[in-house]
N, C-alpha and C. Protein backbone atom coordinates (compact mmCIF):
# COMPACT_ATOMS: atom_id res chain seq x y z
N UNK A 1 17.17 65.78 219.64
CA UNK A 1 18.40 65.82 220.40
C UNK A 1 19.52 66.38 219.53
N UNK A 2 20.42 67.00 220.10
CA UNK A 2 21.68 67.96 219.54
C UNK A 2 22.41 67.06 218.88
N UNK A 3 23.43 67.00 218.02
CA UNK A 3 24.43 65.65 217.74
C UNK A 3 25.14 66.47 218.50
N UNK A 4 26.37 65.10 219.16
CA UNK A 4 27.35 65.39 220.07
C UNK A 4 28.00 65.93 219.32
N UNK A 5 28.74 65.66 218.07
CA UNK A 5 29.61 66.44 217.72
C UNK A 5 29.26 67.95 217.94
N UNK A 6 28.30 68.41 217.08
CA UNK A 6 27.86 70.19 218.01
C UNK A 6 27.97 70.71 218.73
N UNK A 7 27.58 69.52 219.87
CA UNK A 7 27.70 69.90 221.55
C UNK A 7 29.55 69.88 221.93
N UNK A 8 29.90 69.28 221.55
CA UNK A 8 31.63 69.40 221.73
C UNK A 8 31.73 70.78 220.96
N UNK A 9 31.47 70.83 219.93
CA UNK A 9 32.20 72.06 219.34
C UNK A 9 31.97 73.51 220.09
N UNK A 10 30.64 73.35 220.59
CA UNK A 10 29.91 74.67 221.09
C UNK A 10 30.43 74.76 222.31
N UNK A 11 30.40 73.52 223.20
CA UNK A 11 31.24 73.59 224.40
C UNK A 11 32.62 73.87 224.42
N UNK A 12 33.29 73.41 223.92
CA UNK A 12 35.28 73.85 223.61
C UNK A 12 35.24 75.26 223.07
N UNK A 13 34.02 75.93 222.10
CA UNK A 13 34.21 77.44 221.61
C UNK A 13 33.82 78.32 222.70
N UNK A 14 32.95 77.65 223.77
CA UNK A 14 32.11 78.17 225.38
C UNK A 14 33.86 78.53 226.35
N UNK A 15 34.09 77.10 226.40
CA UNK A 15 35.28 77.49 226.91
C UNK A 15 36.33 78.38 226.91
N UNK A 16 36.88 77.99 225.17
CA UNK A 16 37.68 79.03 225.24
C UNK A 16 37.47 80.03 225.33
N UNK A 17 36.08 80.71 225.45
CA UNK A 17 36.02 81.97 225.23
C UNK A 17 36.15 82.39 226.71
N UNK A 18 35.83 81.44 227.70
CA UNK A 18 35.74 81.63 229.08
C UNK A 18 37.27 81.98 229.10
N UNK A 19 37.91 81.70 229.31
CA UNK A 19 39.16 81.13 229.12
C UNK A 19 40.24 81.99 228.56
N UNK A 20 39.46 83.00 227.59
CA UNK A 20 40.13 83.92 226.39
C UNK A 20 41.17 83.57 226.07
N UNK A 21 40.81 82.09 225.38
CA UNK A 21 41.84 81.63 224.61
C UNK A 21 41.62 81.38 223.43
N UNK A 22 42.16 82.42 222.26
CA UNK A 22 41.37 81.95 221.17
C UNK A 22 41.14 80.96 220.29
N UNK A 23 40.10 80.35 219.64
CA UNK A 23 39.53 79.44 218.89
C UNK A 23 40.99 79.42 217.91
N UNK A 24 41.56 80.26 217.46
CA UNK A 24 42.81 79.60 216.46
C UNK A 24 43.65 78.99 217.17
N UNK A 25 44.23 79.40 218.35
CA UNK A 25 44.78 79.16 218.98
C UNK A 25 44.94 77.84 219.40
N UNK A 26 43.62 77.36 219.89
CA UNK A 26 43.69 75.88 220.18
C UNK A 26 43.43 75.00 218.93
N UNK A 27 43.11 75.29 217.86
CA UNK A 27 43.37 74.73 216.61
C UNK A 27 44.32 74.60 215.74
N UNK A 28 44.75 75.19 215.84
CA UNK A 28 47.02 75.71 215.91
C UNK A 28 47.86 74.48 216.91
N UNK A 29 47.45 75.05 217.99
CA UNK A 29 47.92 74.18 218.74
C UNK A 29 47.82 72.54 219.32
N UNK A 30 46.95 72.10 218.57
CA UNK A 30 45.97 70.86 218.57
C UNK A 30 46.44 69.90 216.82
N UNK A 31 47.42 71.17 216.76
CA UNK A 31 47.61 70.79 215.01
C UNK A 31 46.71 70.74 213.76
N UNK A 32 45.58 71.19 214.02
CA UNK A 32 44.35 71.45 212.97
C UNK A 32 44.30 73.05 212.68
N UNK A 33 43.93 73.72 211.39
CA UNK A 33 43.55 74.35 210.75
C UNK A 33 42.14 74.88 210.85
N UNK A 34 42.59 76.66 210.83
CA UNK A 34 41.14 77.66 211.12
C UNK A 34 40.16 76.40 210.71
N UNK A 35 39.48 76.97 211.22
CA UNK A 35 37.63 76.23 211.32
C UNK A 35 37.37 74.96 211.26
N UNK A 36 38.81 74.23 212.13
CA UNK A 36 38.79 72.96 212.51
C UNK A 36 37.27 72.51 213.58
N UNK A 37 36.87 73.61 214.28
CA UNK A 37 36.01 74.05 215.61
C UNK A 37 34.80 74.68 215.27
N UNK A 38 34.40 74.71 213.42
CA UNK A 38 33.48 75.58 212.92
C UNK A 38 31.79 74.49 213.70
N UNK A 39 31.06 75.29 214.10
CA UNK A 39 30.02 74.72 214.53
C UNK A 39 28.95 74.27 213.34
N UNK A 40 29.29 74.93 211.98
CA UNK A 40 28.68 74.53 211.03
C UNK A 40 28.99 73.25 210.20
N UNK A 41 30.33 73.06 210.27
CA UNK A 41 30.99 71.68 210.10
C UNK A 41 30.57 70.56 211.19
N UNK A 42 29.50 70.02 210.94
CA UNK A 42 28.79 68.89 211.53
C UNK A 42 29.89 67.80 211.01
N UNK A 43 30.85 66.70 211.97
CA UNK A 43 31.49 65.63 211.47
C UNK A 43 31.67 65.41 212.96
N UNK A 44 32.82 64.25 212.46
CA UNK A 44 32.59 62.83 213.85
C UNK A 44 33.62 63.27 214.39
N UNK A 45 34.26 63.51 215.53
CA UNK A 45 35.23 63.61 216.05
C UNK A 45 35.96 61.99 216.69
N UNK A 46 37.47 62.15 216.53
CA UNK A 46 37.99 61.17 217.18
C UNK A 46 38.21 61.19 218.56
N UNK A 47 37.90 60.24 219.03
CA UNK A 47 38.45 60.41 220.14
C UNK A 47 39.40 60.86 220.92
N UNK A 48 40.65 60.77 220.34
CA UNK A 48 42.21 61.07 220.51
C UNK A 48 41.55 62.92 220.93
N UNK A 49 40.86 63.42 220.06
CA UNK A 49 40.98 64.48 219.51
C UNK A 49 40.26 65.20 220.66
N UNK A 50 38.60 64.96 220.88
CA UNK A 50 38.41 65.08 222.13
C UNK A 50 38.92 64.87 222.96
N UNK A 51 39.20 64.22 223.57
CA UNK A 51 41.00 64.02 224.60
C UNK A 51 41.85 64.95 224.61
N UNK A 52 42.21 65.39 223.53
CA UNK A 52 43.36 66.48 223.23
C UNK A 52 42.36 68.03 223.52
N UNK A 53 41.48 67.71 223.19
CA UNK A 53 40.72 69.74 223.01
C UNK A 53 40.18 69.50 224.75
N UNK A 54 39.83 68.43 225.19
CA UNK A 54 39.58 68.22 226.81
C UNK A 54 41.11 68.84 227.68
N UNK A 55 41.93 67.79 227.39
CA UNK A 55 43.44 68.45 227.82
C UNK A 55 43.44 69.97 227.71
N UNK A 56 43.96 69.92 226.87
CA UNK A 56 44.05 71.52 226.50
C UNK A 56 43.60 72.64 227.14
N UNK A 57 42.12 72.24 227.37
CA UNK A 57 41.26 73.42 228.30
C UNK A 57 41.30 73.08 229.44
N UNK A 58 41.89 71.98 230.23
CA UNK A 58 42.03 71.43 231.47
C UNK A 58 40.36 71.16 232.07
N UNK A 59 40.03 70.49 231.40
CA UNK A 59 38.61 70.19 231.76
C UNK A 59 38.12 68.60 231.14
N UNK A 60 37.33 68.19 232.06
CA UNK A 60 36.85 66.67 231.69
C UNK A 60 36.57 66.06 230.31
N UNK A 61 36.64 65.08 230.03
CA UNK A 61 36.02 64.88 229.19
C UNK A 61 34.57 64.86 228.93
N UNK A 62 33.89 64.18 230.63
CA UNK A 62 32.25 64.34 230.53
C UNK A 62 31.90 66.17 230.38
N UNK A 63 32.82 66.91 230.83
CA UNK A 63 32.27 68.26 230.26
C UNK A 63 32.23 68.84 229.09
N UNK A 64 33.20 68.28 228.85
CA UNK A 64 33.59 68.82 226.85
C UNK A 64 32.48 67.98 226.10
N UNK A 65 31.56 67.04 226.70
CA UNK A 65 30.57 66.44 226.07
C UNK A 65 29.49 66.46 226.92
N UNK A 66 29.03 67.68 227.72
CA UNK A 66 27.82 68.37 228.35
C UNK A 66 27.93 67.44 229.35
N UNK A 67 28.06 66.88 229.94
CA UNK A 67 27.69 66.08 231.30
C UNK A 67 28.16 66.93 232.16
N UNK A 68 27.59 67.38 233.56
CA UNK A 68 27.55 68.56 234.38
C UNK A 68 28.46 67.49 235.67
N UNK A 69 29.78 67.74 235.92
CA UNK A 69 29.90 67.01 237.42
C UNK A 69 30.11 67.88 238.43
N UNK A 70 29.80 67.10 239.36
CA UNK A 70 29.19 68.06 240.93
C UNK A 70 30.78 68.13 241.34
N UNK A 71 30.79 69.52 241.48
CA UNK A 71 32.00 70.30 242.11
C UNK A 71 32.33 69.75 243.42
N UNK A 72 33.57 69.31 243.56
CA UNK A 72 33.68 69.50 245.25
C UNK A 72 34.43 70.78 246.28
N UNK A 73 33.36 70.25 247.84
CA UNK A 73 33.97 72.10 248.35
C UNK A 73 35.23 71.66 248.62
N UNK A 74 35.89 72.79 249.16
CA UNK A 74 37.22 73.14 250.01
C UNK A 74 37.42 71.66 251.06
N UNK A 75 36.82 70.97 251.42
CA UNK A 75 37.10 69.76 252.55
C UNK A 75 37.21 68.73 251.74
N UNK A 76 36.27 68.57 250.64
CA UNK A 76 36.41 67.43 249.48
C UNK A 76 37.55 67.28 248.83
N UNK A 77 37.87 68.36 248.47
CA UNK A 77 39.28 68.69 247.41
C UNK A 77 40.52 68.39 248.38
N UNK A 78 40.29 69.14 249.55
CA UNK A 78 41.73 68.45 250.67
C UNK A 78 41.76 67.17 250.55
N UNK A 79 40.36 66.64 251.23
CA UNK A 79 40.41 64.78 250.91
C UNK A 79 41.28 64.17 250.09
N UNK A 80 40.84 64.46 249.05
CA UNK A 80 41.34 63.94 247.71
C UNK A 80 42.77 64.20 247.74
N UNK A 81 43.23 65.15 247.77
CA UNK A 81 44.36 65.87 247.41
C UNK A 81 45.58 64.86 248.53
N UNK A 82 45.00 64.46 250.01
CA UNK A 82 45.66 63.35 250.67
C UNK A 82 45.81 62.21 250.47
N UNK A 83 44.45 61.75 249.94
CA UNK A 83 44.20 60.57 249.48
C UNK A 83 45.35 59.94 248.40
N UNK A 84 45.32 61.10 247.34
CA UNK A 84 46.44 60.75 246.03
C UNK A 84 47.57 60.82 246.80
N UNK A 85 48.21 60.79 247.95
CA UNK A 85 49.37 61.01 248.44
C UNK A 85 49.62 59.45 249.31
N UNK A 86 48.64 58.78 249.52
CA UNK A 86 48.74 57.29 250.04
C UNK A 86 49.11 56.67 249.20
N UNK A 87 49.48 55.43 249.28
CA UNK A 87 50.01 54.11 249.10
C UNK A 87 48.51 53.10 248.70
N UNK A 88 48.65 51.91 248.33
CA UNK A 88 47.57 51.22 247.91
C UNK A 88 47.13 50.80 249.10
N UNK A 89 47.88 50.63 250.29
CA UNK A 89 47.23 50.35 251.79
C UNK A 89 46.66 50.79 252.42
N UNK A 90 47.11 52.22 252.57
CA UNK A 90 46.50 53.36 252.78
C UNK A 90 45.09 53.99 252.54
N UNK A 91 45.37 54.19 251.23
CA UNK A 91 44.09 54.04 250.37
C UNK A 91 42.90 53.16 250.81
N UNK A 92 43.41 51.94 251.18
CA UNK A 92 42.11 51.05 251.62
C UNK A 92 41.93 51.10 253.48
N UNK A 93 42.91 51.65 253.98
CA UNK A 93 42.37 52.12 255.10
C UNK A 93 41.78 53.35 255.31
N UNK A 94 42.51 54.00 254.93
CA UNK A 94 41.44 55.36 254.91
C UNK A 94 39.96 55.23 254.36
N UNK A 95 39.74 53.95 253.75
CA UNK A 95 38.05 53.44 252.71
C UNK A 95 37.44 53.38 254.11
N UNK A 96 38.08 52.25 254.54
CA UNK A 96 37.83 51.41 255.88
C UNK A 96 37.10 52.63 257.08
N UNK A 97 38.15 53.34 257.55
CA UNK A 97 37.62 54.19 258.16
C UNK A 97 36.67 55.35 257.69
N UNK A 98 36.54 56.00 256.60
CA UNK A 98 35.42 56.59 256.03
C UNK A 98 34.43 55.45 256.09
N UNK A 99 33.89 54.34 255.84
CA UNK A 99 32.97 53.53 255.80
C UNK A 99 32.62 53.68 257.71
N UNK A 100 33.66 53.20 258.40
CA UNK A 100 32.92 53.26 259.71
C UNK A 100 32.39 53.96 259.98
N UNK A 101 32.95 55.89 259.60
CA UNK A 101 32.68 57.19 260.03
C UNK A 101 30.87 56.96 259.36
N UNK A 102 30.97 56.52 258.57
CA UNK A 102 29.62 56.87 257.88
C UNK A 102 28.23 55.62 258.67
N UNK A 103 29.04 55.00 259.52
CA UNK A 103 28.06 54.06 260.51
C UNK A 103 27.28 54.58 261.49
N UNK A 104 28.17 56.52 261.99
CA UNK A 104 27.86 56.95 263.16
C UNK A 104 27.08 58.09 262.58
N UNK A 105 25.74 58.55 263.26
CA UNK A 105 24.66 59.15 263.14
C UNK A 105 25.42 60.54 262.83
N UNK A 106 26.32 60.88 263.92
CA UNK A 106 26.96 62.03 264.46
C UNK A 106 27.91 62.96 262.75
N UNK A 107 27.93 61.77 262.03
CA UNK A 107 28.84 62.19 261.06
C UNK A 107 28.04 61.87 259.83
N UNK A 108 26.91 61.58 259.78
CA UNK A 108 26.12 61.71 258.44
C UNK A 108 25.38 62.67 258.29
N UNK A 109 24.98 63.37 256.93
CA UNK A 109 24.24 63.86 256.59
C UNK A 109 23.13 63.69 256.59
N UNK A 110 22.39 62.28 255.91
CA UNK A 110 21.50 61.66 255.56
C UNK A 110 21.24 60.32 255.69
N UNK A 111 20.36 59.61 257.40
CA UNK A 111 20.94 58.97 257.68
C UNK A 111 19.79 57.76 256.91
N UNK A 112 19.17 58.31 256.38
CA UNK A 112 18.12 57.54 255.00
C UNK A 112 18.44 56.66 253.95
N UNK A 113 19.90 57.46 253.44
CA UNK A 113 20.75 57.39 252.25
C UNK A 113 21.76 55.93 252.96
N UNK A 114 21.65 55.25 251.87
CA UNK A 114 23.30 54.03 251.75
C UNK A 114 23.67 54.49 250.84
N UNK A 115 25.24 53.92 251.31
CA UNK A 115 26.36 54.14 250.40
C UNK A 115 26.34 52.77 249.89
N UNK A 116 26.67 52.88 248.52
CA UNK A 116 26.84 51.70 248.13
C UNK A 116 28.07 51.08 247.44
C-alpha cells in the first residue's frame, strides 16, 4: 500500500496541474518553501496543512487523500443548494417529506434498497 503522505502529495501536484496552478505557487502561498510538495520527500503531514492545500484547491479533503466521492447531477446540487437556505425546521421537514416521497413506488428508483 502507497503511504498517504505520497498519495496527498501526488494528488495536490494532480491537481494543480489540472488547475494550472503552479506547484510554487501553492507552496508560496500556503507559506512553505519550493519542494515543500516534493514527492520524494516522504514525511507526515499536519493536518492543519492538509486542510489548507484541500482549501486552496477547493476540493475535499477525502479527495486530497484519494477517496473518490460520487458527484451529484444538476437536481441533486439544486436540492442541496435549497436545503442550505432553510432554517433548522425546515430542514427537518423537508427530511420528513423526502422520507414519505421515498414510501411511494412512483418516486423510487430501487424499490429493493432501504434508506437507512
Amino acid at each position: 500500500m502507497m503511504p498517504l503522505e505520497l498519495t496527498v502529495v501526488e494528488i495536490a501536484r494532480a491537481e494543480c496541474q489540472r488547475q494550472k496552478i503552479p506547484i510554487s505557487k501553492l507552496e508560496k502561498d500556503l507559506g512553505h518553501g519550493n519542494g515543500w510538495l516534493n514527492p520524494k520527500k516522504i514525511r507526515t503531514f499536519k493536518l492543519d496543512d492538509a486542510f489548507a492545500i484541500a482549501d486552496y484547491l477547493n476540493i475535499s479533503l477525502d479527495e486530497l487523500c484519494g477517496r473518490k466521492q460520487q458527484k451529484l447531477n444538476e437536481n441533486e446540487n439544486k436540492m442541496m443548494c435549497l436545503l442550505h437556505k432553510l432554517n433548522e425546521d425546515g430542514k427537518k421537514e423537508a427530511l420528513n417529506r423526502v422520507e414519505e416521497m421515498t414510501q411511494l413506488q412512483r418516486y423510487t428508483e430501487d424499490t429493493d434498497s432501504a434508506v437507512g
